[in-house]
Protein backbone atom coordinates (compact mmCIF):
# COMPACT_ATOMS: atom_id res chain seq x y z
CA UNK A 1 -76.40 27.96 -45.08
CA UNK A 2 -73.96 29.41 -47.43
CA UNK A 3 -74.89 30.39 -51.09
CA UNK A 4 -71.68 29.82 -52.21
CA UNK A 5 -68.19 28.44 -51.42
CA UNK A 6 -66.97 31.80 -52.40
CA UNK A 7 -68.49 33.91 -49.88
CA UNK A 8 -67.38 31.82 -47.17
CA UNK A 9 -63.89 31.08 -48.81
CA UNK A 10 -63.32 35.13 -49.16
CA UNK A 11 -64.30 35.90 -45.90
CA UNK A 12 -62.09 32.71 -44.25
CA UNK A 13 -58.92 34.60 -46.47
CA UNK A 14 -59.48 37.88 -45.02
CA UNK A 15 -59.66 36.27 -41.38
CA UNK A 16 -56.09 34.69 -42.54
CA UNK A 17 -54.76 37.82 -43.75
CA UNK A 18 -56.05 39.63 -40.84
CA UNK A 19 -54.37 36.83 -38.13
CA UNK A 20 -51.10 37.10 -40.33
CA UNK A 21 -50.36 40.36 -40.13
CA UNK A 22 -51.47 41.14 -36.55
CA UNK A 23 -49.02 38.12 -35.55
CA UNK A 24 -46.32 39.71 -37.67
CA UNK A 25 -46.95 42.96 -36.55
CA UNK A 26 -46.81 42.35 -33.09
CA UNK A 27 -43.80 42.16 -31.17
CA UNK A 28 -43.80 40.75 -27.40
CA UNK A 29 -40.46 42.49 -26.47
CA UNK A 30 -38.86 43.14 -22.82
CA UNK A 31 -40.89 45.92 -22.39
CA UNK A 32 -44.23 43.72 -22.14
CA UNK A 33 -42.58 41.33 -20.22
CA UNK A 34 -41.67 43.86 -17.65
CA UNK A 35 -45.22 45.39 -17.25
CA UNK A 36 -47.20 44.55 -13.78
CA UNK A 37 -49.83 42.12 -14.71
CA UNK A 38 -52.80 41.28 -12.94
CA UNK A 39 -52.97 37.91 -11.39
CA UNK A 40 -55.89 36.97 -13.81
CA UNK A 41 -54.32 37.61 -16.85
CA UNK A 42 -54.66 34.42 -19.12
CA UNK A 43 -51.44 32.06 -19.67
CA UNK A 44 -49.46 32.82 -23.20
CA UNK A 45 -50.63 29.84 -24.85
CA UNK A 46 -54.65 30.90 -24.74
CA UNK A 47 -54.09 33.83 -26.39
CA UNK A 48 -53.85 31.48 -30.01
CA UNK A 49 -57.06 29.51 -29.87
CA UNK A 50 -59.30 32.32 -28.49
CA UNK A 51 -57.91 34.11 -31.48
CA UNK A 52 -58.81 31.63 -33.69
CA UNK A 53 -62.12 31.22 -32.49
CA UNK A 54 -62.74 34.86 -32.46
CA UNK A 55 -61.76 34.90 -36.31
CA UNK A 56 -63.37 31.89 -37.51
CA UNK A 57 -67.08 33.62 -35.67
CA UNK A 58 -66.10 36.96 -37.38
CA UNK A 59 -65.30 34.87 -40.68
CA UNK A 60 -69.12 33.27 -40.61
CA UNK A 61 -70.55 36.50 -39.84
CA UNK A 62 -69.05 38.41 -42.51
CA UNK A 63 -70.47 35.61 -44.66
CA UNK A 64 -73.77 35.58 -43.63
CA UNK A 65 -74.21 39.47 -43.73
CA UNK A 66 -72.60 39.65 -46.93
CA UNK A 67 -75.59 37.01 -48.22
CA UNK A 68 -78.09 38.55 -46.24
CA UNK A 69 -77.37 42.06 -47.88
CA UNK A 70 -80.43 42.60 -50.91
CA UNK A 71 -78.15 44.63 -52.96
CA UNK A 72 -74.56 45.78 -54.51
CA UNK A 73 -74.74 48.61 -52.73
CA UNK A 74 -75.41 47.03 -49.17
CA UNK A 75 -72.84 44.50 -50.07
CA UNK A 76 -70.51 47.16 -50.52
CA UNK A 77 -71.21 48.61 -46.96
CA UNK A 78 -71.17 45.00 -45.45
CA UNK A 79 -67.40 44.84 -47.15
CA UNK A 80 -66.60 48.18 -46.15
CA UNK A 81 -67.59 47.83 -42.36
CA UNK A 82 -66.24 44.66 -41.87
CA UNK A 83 -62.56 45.32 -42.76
């Protein structure tokens, strides 16, 4: 499936970078607590997984376009449209 450990390895950091800083960068303060949500909104503790599984899919497809990508050049724009 995968070339090489690296691809998928590279693409799996960048997923971990990207979960990192959104969780750090996010802050869930009185003022979100206080907004009118709908009665469908999802409990608290989905938000996690379905993040995870959201970046592990967009972790494999990085990968495989990356691989899929005939040149340096299309590699670049597979790298450069992904982040």
């Amino acid at each position: 499936m995968f070339e090489s450990y690296w691809t998928i390895g590279s693409t799996a950091a960048v997923a971990v970078v990207v979960a990192v800083a959104g969780g750090l960068l996010t802050e869930i303060g009185p003022w979100y607590r206080s907004l009118k949500k709908p009665s469908w909104q999802p409990p608290d503790w989905a938000f996690g997984p379905v993040w995870t599984v959201i970046l592990v899919m967009a972790a494999i497809s990085a990968a495989l376009a990356w691989e899929a990508a005939p040149d340096t050049g299309a590699k670049t724009l597979v790298f450069i449209v992904l982040l």
